[in-house]
PDB file of N, CA and C in Angstrom:
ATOM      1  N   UNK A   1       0.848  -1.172   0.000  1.00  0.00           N
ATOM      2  CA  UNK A   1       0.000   0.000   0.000  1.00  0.00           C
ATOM      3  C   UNK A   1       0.897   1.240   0.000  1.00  0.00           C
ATOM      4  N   UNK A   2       0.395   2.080  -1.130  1.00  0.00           N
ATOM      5  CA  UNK A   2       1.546   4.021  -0.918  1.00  0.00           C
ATOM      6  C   UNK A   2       0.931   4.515   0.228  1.00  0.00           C
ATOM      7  N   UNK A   3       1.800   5.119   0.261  1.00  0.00           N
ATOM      8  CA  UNK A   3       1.431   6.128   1.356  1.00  0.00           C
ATOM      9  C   UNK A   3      -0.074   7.027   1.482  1.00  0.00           C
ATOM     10  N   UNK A   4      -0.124   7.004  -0.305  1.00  0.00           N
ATOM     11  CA  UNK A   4      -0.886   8.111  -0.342  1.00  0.00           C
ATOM     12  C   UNK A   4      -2.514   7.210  -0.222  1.00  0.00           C
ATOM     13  N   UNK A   5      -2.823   5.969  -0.826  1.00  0.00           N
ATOM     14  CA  UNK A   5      -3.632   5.017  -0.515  1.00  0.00           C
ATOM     15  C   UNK A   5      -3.376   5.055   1.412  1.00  0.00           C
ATOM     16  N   UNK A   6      -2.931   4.713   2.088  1.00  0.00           N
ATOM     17  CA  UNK A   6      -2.903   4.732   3.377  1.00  0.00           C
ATOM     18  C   UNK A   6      -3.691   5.734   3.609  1.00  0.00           C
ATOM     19  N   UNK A   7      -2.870   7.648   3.549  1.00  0.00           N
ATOM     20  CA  UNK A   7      -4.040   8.378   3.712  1.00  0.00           C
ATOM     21  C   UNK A   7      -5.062   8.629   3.523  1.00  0.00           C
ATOM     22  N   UNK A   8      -5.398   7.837   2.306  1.00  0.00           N
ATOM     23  CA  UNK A   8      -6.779   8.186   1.904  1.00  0.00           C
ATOM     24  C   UNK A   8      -8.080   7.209   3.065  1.00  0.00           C
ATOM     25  N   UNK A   9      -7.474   5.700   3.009  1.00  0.00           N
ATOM     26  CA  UNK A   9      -8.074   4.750   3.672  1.00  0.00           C
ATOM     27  C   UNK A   9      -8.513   5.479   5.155  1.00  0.00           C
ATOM     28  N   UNK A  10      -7.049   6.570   5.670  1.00  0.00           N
ATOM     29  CA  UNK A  10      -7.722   6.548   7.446  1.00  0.00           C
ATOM     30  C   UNK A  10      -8.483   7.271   7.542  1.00  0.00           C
ATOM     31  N   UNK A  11      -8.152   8.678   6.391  1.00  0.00           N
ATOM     32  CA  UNK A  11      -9.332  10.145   6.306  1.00  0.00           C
ATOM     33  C   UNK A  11     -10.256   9.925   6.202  1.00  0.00           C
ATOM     34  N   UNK A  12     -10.864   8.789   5.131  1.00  0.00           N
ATOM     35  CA  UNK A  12     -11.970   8.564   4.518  1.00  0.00           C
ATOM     36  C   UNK A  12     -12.523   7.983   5.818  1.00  0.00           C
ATOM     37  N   UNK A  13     -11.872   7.033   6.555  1.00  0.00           N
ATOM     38  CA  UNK A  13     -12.755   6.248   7.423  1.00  0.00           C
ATOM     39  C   UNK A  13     -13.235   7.877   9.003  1.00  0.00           C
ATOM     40  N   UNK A  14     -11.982   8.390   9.072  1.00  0.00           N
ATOM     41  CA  UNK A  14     -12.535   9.075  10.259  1.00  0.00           C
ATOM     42  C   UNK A  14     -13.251  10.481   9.330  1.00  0.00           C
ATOM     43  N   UNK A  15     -13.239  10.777   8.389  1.00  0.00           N
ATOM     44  CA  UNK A  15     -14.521  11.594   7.810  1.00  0.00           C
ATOM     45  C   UNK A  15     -16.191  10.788   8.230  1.00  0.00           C
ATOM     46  N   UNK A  16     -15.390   9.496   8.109  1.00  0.00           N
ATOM     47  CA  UNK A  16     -17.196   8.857   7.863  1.00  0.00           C
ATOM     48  C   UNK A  16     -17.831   8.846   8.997  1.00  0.00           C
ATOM     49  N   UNK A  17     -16.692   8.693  10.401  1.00  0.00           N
ATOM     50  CA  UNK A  17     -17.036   8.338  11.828  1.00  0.00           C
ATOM     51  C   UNK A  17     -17.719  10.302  12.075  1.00  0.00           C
ATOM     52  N   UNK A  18     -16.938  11.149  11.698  1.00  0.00           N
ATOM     53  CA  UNK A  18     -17.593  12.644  11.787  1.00  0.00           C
ATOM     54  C   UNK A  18     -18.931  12.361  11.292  1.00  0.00           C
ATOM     55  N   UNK A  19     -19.470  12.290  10.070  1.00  0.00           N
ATOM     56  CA  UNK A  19     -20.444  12.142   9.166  1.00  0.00           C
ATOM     57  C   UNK A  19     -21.540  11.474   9.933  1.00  0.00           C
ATOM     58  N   UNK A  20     -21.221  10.016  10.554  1.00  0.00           N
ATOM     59  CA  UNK A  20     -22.194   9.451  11.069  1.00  0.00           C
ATOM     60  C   UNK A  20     -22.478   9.891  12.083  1.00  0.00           C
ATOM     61  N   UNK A  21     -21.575  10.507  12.945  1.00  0.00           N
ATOM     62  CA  UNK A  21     -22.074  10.798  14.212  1.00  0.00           C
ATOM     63  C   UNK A  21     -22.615  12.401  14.385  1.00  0.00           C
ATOM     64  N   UNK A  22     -22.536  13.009  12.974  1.00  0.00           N
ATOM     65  CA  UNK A  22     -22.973  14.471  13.055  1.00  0.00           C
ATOM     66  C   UNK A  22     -24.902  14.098  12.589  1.00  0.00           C
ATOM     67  N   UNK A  23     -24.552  12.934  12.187  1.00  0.00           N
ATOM     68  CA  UNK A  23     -26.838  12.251  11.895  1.00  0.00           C
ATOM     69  C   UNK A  23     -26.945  12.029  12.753  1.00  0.00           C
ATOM     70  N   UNK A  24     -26.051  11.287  13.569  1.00  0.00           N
ATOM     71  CA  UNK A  24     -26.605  10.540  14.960  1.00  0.00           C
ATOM     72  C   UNK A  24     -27.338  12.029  15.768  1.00  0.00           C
ATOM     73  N   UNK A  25     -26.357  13.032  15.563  1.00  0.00           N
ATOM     74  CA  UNK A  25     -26.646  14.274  16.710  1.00  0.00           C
ATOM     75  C   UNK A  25     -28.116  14.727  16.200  1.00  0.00           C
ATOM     76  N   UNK A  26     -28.518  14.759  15.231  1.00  0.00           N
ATOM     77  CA  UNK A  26     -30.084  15.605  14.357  1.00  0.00           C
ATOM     78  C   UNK A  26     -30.434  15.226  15.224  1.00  0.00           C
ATOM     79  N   UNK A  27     -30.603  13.502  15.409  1.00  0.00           N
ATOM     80  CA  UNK A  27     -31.363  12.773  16.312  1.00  0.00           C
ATOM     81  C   UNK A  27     -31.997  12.479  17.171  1.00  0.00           C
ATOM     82  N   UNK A  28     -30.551  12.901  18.322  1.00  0.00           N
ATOM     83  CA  UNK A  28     -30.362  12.648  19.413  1.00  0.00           C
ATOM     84  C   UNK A  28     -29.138  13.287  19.604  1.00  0.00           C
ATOM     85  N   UNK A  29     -29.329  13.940  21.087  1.00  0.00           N
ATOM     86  CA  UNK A  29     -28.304  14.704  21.298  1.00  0.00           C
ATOM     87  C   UNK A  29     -27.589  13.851  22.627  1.00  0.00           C
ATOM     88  N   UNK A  30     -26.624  13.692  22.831  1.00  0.00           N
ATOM     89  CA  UNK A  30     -26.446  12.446  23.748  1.00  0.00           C
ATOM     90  C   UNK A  30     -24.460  13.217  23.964  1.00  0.00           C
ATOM     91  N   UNK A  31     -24.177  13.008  24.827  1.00  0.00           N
ATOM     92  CA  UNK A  31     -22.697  12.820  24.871  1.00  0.00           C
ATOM     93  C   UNK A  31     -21.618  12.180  24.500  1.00  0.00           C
ATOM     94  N   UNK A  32     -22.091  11.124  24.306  1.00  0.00           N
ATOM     95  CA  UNK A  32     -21.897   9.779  23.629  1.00  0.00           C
ATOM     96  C   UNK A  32     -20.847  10.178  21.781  1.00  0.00           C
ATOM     97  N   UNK A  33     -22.555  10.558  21.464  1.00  0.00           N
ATOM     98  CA  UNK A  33     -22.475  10.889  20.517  1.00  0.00           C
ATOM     99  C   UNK A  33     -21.573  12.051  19.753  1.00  0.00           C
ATOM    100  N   UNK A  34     -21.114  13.138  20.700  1.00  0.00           N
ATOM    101  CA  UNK A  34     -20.675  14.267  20.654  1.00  0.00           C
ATOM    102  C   UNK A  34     -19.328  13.968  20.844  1.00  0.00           C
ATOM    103  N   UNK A  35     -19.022  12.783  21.563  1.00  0.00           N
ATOM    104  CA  UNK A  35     -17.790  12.464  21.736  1.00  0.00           C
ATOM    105  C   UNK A  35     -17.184  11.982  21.116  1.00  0.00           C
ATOM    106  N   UNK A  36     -17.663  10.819  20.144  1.00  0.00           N
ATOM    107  CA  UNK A  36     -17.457   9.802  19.164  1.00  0.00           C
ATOM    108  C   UNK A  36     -17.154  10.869  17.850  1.00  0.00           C
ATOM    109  N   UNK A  37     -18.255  12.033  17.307  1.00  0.00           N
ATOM    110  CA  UNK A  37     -17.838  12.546  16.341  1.00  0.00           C
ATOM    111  C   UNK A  37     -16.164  13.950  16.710  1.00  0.00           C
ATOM    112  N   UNK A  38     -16.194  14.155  17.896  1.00  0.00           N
ATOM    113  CA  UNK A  38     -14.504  14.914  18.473  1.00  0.00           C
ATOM    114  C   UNK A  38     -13.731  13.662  18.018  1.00  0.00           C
ATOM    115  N   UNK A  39     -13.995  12.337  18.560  1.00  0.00           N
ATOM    116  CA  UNK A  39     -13.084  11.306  18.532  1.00  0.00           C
ATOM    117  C   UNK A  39     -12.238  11.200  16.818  1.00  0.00           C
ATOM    118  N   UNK A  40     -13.658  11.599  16.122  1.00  0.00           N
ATOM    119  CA  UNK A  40     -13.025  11.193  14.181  1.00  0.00           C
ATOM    120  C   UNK A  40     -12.416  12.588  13.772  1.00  0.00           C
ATOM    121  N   UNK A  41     -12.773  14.086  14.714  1.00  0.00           N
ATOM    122  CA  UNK A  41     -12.223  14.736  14.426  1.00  0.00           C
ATOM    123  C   UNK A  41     -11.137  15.043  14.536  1.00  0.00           C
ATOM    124  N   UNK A  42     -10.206  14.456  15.877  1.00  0.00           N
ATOM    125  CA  UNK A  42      -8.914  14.006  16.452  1.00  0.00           C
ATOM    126  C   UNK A  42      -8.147  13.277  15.371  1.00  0.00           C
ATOM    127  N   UNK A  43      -9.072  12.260  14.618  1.00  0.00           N
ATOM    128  CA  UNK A  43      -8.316  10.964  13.936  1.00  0.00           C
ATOM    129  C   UNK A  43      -7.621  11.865  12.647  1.00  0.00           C
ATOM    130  N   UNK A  44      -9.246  12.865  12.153  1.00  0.00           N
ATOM    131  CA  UNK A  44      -8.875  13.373  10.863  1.00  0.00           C
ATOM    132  C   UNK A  44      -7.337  14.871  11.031  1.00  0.00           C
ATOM    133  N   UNK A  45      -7.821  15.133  12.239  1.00  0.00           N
ATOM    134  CA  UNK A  45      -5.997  15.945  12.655  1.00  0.00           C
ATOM    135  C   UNK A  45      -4.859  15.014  12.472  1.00  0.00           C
ATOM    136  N   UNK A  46      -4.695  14.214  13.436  1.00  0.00           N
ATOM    137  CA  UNK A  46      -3.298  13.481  13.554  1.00  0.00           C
ATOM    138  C   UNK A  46      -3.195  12.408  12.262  1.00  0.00           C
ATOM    139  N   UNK A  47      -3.681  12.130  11.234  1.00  0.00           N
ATOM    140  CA  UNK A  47      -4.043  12.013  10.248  1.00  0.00           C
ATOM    141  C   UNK A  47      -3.027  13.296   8.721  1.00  0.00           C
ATOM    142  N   UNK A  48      -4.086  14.108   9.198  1.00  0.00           N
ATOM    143  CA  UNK A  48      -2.728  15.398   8.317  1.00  0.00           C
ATOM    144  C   UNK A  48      -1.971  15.873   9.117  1.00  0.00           C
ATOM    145  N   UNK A  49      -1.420  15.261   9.943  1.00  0.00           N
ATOM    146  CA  UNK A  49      -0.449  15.679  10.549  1.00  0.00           C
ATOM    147  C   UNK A  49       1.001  14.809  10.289  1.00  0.00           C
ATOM    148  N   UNK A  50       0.424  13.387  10.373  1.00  0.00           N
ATOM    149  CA  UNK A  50       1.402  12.206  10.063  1.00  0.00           C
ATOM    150  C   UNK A  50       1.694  12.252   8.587  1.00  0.00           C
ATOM    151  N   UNK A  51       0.382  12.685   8.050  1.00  0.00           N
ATOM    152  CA  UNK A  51       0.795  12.290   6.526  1.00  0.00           C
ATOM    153  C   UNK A  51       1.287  13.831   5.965  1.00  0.00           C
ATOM    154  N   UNK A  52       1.705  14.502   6.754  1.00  0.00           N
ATOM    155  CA  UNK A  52       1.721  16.194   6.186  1.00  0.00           C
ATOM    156  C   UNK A  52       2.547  16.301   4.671  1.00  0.00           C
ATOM    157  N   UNK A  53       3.578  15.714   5.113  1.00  0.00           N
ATOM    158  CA  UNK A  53       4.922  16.018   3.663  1.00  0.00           C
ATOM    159  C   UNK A  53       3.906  15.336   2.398  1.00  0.00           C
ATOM    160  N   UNK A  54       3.112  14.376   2.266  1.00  0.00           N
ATOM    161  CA  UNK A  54       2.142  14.210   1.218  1.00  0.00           C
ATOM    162  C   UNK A  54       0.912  14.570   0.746  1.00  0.00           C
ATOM    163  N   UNK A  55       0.101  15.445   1.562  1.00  0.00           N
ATOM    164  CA  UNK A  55      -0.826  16.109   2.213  1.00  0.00           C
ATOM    165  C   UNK A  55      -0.683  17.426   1.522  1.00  0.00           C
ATOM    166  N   UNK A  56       0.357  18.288   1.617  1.00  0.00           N
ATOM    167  CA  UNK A  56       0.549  19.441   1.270  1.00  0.00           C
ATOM    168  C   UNK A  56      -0.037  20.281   0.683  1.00  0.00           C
ATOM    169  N   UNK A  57      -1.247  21.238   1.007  1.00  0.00           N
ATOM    170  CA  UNK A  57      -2.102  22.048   0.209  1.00  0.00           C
ATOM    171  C   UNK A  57      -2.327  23.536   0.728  1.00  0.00           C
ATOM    172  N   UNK A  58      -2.389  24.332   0.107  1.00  0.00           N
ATOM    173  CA  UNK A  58      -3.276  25.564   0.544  1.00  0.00           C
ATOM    174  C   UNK A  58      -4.143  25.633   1.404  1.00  0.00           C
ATOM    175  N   UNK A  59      -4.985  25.225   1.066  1.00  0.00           N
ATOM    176  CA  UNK A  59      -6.005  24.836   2.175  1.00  0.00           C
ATOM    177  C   UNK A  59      -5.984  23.890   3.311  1.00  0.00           C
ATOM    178  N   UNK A  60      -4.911  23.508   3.509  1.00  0.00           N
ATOM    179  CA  UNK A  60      -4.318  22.280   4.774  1.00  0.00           C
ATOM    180  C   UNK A  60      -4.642  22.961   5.819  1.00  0.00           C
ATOM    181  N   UNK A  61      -3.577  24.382   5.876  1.00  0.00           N
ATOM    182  CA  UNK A  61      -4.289  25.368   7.681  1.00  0.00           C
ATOM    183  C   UNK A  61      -5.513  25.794   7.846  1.00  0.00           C
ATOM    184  N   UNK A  62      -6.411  25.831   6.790  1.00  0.00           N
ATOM    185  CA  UNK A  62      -7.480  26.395   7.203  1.00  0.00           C
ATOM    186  C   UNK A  62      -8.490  25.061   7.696  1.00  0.00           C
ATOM    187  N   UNK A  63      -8.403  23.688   7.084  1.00  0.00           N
ATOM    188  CA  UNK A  63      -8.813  22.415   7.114  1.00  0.00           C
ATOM    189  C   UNK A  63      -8.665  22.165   9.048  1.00  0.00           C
ATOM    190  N   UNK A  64      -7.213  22.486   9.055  1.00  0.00           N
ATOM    191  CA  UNK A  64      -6.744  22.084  10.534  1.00  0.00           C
ATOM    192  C   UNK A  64      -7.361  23.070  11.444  1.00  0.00           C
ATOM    193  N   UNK A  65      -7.476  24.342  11.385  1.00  0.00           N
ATOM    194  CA  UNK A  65      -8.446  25.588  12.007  1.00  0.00           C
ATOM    195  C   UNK A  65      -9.855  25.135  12.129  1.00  0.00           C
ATOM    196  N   UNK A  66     -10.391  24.541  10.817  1.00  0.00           N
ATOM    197  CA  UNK A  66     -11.960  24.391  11.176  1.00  0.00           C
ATOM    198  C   UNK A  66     -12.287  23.327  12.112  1.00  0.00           C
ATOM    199  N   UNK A  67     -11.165  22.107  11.615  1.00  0.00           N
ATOM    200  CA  UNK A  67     -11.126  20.577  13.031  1.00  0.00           C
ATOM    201  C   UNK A  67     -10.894  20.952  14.297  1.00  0.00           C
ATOM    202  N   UNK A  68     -10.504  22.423  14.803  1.00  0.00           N
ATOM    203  CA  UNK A  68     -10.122  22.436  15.794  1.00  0.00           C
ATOM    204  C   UNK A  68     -11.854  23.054  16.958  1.00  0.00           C
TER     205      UNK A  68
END
């Protein structure tokens, strides 16, 4: 697997864990829930953080500003 397949596999998965747990919230508002979608937002930081030197974009700091 490249590197760049690697990043795509973990982003994609902790985008999806954000995604699901931002429906879960319409829902139901729970802690749980609020925690789990911080949890994919953590993943999707240290994520462009590890993969930074391949990652490299314009829009990378503002990406990392809005996760925060």
């Amino acid at each position: 697997m490249t590197a760049g397949v690697a990043f795509n596999v973990i982003a994609v998965a902790a985008l999806e864990q954000i995604a699901d747990n931002a429906e879960d919230l319409r829902e139901r508002s729970n802690a749980e829930v609020i925690h789990q979608m911080r949890v994919g937002a953590r993943r999707l930081q240290s994520t462009l953080s590890a993969f930074k030197p391949i990652v490299s974009d314009r829009h990378l700091d503002g990406v990392k500003a809005d996760l925060k």
